[in-house]
Structure formats: structure tokens, C-alpha cells
N, C-alpha and C. Protein backbone atom coordinates (compact mmCIF):
# COMPACT_ATOMS: atom_id res chain seq x y z
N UNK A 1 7.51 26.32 18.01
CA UNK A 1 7.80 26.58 16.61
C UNK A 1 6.88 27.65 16.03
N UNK A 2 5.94 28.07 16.59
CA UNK A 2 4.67 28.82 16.04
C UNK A 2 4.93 28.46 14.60
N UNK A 3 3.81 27.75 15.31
CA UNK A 3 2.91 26.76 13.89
C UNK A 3 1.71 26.24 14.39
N UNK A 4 0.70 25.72 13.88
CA UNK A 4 -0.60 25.20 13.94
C UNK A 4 -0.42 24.08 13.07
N UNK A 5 -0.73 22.83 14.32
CA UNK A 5 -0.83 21.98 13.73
C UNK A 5 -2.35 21.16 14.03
N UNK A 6 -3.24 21.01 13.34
CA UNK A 6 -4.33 20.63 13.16
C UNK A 6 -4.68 19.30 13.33
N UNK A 7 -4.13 18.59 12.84
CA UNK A 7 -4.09 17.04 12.72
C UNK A 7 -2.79 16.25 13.06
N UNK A 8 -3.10 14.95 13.33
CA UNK A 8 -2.01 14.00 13.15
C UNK A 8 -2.38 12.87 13.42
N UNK A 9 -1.13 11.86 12.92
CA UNK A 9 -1.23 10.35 13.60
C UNK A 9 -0.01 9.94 13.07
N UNK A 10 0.32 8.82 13.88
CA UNK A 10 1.45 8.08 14.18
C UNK A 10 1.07 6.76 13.81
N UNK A 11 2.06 6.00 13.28
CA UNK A 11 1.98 4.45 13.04
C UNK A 11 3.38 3.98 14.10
N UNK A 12 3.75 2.84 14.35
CA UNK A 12 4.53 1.91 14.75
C UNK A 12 4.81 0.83 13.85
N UNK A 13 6.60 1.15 13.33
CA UNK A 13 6.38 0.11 12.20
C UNK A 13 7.46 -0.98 12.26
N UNK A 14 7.36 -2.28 12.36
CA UNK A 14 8.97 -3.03 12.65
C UNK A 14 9.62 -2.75 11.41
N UNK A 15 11.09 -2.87 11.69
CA UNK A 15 12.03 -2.94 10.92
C UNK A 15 13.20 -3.38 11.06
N UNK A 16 13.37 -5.00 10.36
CA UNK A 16 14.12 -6.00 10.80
C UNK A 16 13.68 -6.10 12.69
N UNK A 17 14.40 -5.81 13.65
CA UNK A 17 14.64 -5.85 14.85
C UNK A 17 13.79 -4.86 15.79
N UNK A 18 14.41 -3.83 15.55
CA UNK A 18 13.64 -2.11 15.62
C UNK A 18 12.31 -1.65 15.32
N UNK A 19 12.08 -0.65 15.71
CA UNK A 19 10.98 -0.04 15.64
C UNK A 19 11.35 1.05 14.57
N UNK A 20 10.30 1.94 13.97
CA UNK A 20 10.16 2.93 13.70
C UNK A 20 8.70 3.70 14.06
N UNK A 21 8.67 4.82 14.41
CA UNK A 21 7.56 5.73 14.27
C UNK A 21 7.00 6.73 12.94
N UNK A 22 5.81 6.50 12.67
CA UNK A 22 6.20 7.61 11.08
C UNK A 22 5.07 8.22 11.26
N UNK A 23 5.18 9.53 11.32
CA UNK A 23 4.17 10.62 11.83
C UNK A 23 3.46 11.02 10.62
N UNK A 24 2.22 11.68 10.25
CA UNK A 24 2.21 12.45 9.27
C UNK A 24 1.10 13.70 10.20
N UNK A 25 1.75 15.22 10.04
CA UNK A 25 1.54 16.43 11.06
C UNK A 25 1.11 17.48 9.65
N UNK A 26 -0.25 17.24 9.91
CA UNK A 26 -1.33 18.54 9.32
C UNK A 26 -1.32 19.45 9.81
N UNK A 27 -0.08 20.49 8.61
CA UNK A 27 -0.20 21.58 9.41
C UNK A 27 0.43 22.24 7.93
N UNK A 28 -0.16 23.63 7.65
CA UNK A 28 0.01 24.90 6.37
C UNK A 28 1.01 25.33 6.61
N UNK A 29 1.35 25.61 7.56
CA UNK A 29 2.57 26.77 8.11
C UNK A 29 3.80 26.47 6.94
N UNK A 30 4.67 26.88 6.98
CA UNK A 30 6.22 26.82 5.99
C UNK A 30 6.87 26.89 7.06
N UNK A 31 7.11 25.04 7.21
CA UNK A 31 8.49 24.74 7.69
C UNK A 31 8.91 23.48 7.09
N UNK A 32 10.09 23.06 7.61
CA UNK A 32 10.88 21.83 7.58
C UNK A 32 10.79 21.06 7.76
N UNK A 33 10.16 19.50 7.57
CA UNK A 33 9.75 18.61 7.92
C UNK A 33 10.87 18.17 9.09
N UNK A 34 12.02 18.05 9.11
CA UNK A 34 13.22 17.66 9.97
C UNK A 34 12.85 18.73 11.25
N UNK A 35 12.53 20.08 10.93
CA UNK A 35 12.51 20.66 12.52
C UNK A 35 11.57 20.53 12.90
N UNK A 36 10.40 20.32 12.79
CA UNK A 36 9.13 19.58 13.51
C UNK A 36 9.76 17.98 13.98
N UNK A 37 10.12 17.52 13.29
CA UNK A 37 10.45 16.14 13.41
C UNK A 37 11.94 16.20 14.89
N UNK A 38 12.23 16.72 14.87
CA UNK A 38 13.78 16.94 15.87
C UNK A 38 12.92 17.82 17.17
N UNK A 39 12.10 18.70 16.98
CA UNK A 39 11.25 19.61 18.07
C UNK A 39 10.26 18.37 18.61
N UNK A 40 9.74 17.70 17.99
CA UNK A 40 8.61 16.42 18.41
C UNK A 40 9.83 15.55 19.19
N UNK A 41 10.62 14.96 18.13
CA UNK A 41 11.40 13.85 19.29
C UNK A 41 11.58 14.34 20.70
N UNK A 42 12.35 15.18 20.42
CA UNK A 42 12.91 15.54 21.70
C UNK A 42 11.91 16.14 22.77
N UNK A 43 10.83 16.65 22.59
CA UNK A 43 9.97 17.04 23.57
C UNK A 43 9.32 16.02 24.34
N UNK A 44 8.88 14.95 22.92
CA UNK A 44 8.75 13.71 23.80
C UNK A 44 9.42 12.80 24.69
N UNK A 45 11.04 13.04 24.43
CA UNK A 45 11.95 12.43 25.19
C UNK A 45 11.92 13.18 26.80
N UNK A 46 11.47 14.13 26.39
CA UNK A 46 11.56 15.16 27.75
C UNK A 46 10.25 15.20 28.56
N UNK A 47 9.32 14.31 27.81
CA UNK A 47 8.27 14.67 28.45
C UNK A 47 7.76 12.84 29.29
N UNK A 48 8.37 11.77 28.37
CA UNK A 48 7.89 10.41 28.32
C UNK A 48 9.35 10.16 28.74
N UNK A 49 9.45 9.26 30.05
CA UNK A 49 10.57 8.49 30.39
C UNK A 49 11.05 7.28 29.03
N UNK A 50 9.83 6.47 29.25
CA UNK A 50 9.70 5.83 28.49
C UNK A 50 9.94 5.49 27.10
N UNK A 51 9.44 6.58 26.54
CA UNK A 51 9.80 7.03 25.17
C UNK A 51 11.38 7.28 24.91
N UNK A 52 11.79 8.12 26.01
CA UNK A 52 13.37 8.61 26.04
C UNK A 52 14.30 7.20 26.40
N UNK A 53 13.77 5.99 26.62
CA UNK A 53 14.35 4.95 27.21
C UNK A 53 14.49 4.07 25.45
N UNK A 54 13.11 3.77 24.93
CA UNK A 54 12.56 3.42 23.72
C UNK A 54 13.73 4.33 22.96
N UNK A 55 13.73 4.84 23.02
CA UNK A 55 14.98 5.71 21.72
C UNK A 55 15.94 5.03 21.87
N UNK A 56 16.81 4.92 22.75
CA UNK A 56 17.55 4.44 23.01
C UNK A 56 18.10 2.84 22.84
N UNK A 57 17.11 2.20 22.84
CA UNK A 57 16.92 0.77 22.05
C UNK A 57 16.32 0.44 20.81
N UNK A 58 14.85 0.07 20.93
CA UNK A 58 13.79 -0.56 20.54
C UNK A 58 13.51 0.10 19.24
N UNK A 59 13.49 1.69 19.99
CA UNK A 59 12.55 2.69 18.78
C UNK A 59 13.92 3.53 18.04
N UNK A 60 14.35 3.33 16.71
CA UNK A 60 15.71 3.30 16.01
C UNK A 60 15.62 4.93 15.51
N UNK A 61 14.01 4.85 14.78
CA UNK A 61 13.94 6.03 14.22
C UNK A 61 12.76 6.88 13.83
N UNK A 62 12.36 7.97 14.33
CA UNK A 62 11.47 8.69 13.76
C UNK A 62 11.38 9.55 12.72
N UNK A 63 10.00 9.15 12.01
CA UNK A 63 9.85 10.38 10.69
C UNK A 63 8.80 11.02 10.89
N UNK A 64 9.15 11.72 9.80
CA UNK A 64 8.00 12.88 9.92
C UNK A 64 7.83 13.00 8.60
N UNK A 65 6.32 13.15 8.24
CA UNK A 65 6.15 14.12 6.94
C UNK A 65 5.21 15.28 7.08
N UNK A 66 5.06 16.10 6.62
CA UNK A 66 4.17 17.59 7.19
C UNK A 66 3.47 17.77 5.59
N UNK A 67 1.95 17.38 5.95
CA UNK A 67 1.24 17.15 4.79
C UNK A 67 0.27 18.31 5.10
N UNK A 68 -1.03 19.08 3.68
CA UNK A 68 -1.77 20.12 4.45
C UNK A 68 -3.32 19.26 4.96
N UNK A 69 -3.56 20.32 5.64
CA UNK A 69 -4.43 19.59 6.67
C UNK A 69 -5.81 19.28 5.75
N UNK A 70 -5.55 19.58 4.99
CA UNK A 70 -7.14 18.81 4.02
C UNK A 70 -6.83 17.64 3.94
N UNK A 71 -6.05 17.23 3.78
CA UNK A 71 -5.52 15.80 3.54
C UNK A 71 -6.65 14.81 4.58
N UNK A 72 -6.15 15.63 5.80
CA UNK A 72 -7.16 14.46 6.76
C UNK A 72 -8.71 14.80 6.55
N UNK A 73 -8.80 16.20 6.33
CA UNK A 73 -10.68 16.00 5.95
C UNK A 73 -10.88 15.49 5.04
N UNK A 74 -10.31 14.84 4.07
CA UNK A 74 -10.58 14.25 2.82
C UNK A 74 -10.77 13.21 2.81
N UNK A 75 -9.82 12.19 3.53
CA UNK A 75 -9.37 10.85 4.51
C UNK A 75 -10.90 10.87 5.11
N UNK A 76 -11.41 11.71 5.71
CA UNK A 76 -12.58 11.44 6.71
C UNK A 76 -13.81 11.57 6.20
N UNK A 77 -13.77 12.27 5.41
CA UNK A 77 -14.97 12.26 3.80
C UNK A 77 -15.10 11.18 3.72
N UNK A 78 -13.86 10.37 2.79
CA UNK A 78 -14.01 9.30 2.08
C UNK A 78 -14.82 8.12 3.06
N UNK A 79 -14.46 8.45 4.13
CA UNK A 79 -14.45 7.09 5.28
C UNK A 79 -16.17 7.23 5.60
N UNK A 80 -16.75 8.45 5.31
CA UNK A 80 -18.00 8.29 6.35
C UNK A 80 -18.51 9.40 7.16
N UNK A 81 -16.46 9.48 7.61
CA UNK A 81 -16.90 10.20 8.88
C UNK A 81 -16.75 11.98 9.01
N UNK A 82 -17.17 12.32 7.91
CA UNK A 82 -17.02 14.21 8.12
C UNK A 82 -17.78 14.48 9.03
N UNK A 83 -17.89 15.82 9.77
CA UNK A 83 -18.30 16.01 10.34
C UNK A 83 -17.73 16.66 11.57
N UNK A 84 -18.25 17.47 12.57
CA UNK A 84 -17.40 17.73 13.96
C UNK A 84 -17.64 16.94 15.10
N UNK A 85 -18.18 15.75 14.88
CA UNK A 85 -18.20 14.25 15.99
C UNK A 85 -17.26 13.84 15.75
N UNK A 86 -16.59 13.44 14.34
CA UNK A 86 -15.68 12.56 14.02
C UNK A 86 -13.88 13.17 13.93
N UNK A 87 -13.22 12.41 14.99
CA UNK A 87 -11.85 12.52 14.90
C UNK A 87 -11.07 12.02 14.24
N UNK A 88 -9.79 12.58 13.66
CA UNK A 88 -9.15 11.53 13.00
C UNK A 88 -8.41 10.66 13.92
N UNK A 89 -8.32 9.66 13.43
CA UNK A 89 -7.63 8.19 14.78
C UNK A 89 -5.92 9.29 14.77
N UNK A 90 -5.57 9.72 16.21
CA UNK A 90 -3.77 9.48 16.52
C UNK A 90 -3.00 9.05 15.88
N UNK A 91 -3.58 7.07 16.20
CA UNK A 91 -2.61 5.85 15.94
C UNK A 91 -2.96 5.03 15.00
N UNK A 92 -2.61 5.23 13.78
CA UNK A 92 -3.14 4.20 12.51
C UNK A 92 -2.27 3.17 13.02
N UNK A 93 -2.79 1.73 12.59
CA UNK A 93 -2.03 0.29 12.69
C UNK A 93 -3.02 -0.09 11.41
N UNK A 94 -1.98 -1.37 10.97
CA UNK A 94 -1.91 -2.25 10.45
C UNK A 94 -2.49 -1.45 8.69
N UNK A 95 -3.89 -2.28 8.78
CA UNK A 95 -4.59 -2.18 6.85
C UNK A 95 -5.26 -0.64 7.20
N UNK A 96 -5.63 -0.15 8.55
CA UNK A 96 -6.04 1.39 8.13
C UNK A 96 -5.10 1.91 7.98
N UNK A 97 -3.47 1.92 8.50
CA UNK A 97 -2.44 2.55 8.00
C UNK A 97 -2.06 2.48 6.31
N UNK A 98 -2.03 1.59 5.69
CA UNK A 98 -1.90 0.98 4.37
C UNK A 98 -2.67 1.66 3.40
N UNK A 99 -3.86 1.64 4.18
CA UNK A 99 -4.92 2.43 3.57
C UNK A 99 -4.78 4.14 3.22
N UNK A 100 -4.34 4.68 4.41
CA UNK A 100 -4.24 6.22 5.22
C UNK A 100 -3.12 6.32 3.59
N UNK A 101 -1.96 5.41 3.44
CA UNK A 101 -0.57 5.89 2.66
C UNK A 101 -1.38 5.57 1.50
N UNK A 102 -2.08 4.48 1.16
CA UNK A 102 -2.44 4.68 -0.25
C UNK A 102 -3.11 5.58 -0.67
N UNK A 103 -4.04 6.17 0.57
CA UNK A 103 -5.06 7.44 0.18
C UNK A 103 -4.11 8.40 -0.44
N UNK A 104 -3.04 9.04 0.62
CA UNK A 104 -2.57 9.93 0.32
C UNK A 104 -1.28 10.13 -0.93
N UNK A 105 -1.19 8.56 -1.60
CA UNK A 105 -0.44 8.83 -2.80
C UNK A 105 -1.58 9.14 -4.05
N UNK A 106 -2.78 8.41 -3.39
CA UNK A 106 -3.77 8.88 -5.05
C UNK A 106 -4.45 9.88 -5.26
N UNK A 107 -5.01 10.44 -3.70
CA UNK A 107 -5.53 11.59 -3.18
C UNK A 107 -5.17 12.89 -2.80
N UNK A 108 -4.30 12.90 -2.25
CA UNK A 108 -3.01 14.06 -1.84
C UNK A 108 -3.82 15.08 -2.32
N UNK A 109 -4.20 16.19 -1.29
CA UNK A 109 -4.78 17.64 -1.69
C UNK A 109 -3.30 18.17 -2.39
């Protein structure tokens, strides 16, 4: 896509039966949240058996939102952890995910 994407993480979320995945991809560039989101699925389907199997059942639907990448240094401020030791986590679960969405409705660069 030439784009730079800086950051990210993924949650795993049930719904009813299903799965969902909900990405949020730190990145400035001007694009489409849907063509990052359709370029990610499918690369992963092409790249993860597994994943391409998971689509097909379990995992119903992926999102995407394309937020700018201060967002996560801000997130990592707040937490403690600035700095170039500290990564942002991939895979939020559970109350740090909760947390990550409430940051970014009150915080949002």
C-alpha cells in the first residue's frame, strides 16, 4: 500500500458465537480504513493457514480503524512507559483493552 505503519494492536472479541478481531493501525498516511483492513485480511489469510481456516468459521469479522500514531505515544505516556525500551503490547485483552478504547475516546490526538 505504501504506507507506514508505526504501531498497532489487535484485540479478540466474542460475539454471540463468533469471534471478531478489531485492529487499531498507527499510521498518518491518507488512506481508507477498509483498504488496509481488506490488504491485512487477506495477506494474513495467505500467509496463516490457520487464520485462513479461522475466517472461515470461528473468526466472522475483522475491523480496522487507522488512528495517528501519537495516539499510541500518548497511551504509553500515560501508562509509565515512554521511552525507546517500551513497546506498545500487539494484543490488548480484556480491562487493558477497555482501557486502550476509553483512552482513545477521551484522549484521541
Amino acid at each position: 500500500l505504501n504506507i507506514e505503519v508505526k504501531e498497532y494492536t489487535v484485540t479478540g472479541m466474542a460475539v454471540g458465537t463468533s469471534f471478531v478481531h478489531k485492529w487499531y493501525v498507527g499510521c498518518d498516511d491518507d488512506i481508507e480504513d477498509e483498504l488496509i483492513r481488506k490488504v491485512l485480511d487477506e495477506k494474513l489469510k495467505m500467509l496463516n493457514d490457520d487464520y485462513r481456516i479461522e475466517r472461515s468459521y470461528a473468526l466472522k469479522e475483522v475491523q480496522l480503524q487507522k488512528i495517528p500514531v501519537q495516539n499510541f505515544y500518548n497511551w504509553l505516556k500515560l501508562n509509565g512507559k515512554e521511552g525507546g525500551q517500551s513497546k506498545f503490547p500487539r494484543v490488548l485483552k480484556g480491562q487493558k483493552f477497555r482501557e486502550w478504547e476509553d483512552f482513545l475516546i477521551n484522549h484521541s490526538a
